[in-house]
Protein backbone atom coordinates (compact mmCIF):
# COMPACT_ATOMS: atom_id res chain seq x y z
CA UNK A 1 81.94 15.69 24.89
CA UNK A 2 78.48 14.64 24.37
CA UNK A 3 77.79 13.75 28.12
CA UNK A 4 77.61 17.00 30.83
CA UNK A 5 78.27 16.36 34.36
CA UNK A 6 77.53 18.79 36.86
CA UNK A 7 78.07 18.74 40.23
CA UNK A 8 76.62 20.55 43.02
CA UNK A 9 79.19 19.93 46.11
CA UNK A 10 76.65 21.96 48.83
CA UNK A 11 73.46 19.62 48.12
CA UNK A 12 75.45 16.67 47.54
CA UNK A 13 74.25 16.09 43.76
CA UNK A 14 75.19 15.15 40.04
CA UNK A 15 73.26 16.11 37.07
CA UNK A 16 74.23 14.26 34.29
CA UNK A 17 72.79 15.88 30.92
CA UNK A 18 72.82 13.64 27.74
CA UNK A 19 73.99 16.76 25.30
CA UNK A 20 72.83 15.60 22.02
CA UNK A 21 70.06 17.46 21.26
CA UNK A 22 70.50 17.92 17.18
CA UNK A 23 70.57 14.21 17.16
CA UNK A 24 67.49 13.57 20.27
CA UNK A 25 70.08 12.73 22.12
CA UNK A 26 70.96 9.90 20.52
CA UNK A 27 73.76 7.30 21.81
CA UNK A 28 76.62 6.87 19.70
CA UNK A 29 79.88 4.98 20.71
CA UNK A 30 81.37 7.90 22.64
CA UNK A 31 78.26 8.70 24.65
CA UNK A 32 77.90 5.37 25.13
CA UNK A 33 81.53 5.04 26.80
CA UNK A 34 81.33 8.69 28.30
CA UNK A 35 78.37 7.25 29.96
CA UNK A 36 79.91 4.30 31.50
CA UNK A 37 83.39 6.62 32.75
CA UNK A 38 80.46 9.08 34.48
CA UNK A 39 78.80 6.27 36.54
CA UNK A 40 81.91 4.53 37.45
CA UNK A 41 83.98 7.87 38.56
CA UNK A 42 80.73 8.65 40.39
CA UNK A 43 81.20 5.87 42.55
CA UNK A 44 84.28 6.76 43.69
CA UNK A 45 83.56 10.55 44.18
CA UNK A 46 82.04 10.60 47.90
CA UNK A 47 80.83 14.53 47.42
CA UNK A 48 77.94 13.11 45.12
CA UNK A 49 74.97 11.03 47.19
CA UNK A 50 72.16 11.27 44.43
CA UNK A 51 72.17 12.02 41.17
CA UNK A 52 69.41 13.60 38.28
CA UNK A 53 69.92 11.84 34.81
CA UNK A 54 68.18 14.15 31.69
CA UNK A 55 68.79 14.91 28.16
CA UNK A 56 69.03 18.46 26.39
CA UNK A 57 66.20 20.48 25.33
CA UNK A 58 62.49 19.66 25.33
CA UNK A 59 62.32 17.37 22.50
CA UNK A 60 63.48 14.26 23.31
CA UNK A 61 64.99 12.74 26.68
CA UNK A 62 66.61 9.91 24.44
CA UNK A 63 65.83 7.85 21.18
CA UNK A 64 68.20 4.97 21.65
CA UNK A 65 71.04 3.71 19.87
CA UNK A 66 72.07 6.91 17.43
CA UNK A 67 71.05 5.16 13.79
CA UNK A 68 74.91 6.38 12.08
CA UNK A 69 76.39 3.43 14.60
CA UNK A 70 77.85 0.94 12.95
CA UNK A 71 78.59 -2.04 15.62
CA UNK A 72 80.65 -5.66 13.70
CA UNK A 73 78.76 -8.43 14.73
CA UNK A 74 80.46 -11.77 15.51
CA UNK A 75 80.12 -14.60 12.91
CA UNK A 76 78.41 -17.01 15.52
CA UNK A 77 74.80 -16.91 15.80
CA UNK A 78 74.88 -17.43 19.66
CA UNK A 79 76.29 -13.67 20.73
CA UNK A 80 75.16 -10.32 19.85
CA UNK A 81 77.49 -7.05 21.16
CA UNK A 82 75.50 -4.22 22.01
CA UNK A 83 77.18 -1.35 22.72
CA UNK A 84 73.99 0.18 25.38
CA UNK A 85 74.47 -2.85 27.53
CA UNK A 86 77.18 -0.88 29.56
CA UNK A 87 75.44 2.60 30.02
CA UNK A 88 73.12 2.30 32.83
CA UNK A 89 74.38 3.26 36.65
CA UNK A 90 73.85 -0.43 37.74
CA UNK A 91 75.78 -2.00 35.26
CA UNK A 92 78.54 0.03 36.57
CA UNK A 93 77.91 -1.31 39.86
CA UNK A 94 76.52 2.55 41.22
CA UNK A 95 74.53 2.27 43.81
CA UNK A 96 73.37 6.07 44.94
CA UNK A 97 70.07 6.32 43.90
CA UNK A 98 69.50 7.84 40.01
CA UNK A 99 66.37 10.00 39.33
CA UNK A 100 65.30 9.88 35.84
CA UNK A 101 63.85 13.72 34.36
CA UNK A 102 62.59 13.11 31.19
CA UNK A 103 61.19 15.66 28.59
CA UNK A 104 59.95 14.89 25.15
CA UNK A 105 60.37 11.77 23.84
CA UNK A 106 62.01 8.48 25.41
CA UNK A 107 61.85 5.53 23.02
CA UNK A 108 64.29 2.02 22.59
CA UNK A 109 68.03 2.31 23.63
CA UNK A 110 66.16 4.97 26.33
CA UNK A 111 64.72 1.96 28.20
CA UNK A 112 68.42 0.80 29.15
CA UNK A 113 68.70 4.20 31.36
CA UNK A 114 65.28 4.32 32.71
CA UNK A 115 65.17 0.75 33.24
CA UNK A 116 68.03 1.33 36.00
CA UNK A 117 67.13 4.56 37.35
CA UNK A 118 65.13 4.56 40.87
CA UNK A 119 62.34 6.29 39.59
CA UNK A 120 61.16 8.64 37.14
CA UNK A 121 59.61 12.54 37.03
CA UNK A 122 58.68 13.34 33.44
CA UNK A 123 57.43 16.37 31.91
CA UNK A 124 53.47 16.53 31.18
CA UNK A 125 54.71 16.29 27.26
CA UNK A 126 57.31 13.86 27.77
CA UNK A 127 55.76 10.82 25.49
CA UNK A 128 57.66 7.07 25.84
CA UNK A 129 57.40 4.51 23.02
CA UNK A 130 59.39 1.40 21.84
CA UNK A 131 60.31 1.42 17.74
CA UNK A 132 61.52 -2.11 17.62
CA UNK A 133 59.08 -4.05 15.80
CA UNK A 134 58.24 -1.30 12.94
CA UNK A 135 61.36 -1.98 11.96
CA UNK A 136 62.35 -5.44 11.95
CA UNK A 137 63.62 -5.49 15.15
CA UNK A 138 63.30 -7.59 18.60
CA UNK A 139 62.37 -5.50 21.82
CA UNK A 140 64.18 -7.99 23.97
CA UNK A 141 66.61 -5.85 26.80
CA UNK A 142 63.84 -2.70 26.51
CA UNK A 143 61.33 -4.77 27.25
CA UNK A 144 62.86 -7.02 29.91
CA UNK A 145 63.24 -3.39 31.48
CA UNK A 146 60.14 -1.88 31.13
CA UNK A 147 58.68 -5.39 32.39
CA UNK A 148 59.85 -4.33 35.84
CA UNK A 149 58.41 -1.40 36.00
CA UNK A 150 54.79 -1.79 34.05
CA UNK A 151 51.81 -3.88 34.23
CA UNK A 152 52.42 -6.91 31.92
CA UNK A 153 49.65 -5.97 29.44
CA UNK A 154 51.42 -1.85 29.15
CA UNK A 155 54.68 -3.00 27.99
CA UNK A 156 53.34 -5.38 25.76
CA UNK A 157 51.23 -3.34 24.09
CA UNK A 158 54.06 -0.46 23.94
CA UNK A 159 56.66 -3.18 23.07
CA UNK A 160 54.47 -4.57 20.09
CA UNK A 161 52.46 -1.64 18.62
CA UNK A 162 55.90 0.06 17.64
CA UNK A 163 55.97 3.63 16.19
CA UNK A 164 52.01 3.65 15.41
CA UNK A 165 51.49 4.52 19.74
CA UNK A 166 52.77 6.50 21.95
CA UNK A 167 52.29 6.81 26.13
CA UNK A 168 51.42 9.66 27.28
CA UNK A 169 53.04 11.28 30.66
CA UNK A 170 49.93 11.12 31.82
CA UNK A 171 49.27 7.21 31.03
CA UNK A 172 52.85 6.76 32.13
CA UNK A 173 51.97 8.35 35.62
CA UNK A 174 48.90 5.87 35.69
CA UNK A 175 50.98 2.86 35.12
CA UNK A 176 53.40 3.56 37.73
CA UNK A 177 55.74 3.92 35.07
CA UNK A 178 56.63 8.04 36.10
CA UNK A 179 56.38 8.79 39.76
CA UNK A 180 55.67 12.43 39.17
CA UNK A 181 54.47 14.90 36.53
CA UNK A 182 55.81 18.44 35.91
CA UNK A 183 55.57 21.16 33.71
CA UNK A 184 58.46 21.44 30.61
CA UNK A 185 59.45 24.30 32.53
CA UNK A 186 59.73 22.66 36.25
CA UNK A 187 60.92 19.05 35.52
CA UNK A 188 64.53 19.38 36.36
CA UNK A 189 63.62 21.01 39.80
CA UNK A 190 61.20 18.69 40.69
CA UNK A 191 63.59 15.91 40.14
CA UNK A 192 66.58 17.99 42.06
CA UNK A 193 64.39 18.74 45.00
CA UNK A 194 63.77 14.55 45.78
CA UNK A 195 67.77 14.23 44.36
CA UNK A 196 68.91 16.65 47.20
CA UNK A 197 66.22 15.44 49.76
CA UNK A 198 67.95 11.76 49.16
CA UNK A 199 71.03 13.32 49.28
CA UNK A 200 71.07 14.82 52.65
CA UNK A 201 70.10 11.28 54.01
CA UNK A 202 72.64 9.42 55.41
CA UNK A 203 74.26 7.99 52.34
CA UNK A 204 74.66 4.67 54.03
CA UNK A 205 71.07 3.74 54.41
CA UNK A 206 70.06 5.20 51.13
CA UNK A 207 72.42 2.67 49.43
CA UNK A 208 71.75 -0.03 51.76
CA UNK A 209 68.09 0.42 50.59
CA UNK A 210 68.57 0.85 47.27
CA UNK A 211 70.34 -2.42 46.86
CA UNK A 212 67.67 -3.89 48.73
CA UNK A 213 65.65 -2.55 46.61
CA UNK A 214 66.91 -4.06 43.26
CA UNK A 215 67.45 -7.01 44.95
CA UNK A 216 64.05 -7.98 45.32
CA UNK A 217 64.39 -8.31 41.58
CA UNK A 218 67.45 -8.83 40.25
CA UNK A 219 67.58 -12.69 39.97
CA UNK A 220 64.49 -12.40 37.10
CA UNK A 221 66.03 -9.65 35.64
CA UNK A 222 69.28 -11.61 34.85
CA UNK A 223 68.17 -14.42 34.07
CA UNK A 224 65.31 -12.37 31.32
CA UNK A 225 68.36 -10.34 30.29
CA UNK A 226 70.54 -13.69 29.08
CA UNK A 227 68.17 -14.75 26.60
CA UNK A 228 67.96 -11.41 24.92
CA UNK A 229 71.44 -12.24 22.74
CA UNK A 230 69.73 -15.05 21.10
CA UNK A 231 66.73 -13.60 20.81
CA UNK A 232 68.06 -10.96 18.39
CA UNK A 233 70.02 -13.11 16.86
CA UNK A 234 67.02 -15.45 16.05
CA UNK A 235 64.88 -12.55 15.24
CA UNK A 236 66.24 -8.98 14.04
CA UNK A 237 66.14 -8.92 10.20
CA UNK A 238 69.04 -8.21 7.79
CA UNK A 239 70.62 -4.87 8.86
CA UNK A 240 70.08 -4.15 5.03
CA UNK A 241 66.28 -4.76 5.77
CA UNK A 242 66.11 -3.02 8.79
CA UNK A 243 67.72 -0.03 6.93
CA UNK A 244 65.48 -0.29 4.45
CA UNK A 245 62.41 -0.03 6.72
CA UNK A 246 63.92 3.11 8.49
CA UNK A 247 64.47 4.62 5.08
CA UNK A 248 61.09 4.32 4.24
CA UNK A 249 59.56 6.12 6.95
CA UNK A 250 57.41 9.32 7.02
CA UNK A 251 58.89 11.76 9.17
CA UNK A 252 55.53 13.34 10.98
CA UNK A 253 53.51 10.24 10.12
CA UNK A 254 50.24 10.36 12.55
CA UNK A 255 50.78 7.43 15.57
CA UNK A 256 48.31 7.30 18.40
CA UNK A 257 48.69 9.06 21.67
CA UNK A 258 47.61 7.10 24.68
């Protein structure tokens, strides 16, 4: 299993732990489908009313799409499958509110998650960045996510500048990006005490309100989402190339913190 679920029956809360942490916590194809099983059976499992998403260790929260995934592409220029379109709560049609706790770093494929959690607490060195473009790639569904939930100018810079910038927590926190900053030590329990303060709410009218919520903006979101396919398509290099670009990079190479 590379997904833990943990539940906490008294306060009425799930913890859901991507347990990767050799790879960053990486998504391969089982994570990816152990993800969507956790967010569907939590719908149906009325003891959970909130739930705290986080990944293992301090180092990274997530870092995407694990790079050893091999995903066959259909002939025809006008699809793309992507196997992280599937692992976020709302794609699985949950609606109890998701609290994102995120240490280290959280770059591409994290953006899915975070895009569809309710809000974020990081930890003070949690850092967020979007590789994409230093590698041949389109930022098209990460940044249609991180558009809701940045100024326009923030996620274009992250989309664009690649692996040569990171955000800070504390730039994060400025953007409105993180809600709340904790120590490395504190995160998790600062994003269980607003999980089980949600949780003892009537878990009616914390629904109710969170599909309000996302439906202020879910019309633009769906309709930015459907032209991501063909934007790939039109845009990623060669796999070969892509590889290529990966291979070549420095492991430690000096990027900019902001």
């Amino acid at each position: 299993m590379t997904l833990r679920v943990e539940r906490d029956g008294a306060a009425g809360v799930a913890v859901l732990t991507l347990d990767r942490e050799r790879r960053h916590n990486a998504i391969d194809l089982a994570t990816a489908a152990e993800l969507a099983s956790a967010w569907r059976e939590l719908r149906f499992d009325d003891s959970v009313r909130a739930v705290v998403l986080t990944g293992a260790g301090r180092a990274a929260f997530c870092t995407g799409i694990d790079r050893g995934v091999e995903v066959a592409q259909p002939a025809s220029p006008y699809s793309v499958d992507d196997p992280l379109v599937a692992i976020g709560p709302k794609a699985n049609d949950l609606w109890k509110p998701v609290i994102a706790a995120v240490n280290g770093m959280a770059c591409g494929g994290a953006f899915y998650l975070l895009g569809e959690a309710e809000f974020i607490v990081a930890s003070s060195s949690a850092t967020f960045f979007d590789p994409h473009t230093t590698y041949g790639m389109v930022s098209a569904y990460e940044a249609v996510y991180m558009a809701q939930r940045m100024p326009f100018g923030e996620v274009a810079r992250m989309s664009l500048m690649g692996t040569a910038e990171r955000l800070s927590a504390q730039r994060a926190y400025e953007t409105g990006l993180v809600s709340e900053l904790a120590g490395p030590g504190e995160l998790l329990e600062a994003a269980l005490r607003s999980a089980r303060t949600l949780a003892g709410f009537p878990t009616e009218a914390v629904q109710g309100t969170v599909r309000a919520l996302w439906s202020a903006k879910q019309a633009a979101l769906q309709q930015a989402l459907s032209q991501a396919p063909a934007l790939i398509a039109l845009g990623n290099l060669a796999p070969g190339r892509q590889a290529e670009l990966f291979g070549a990079r420095r492991p430690g190479a000096e990027f900019r913190l902001r």
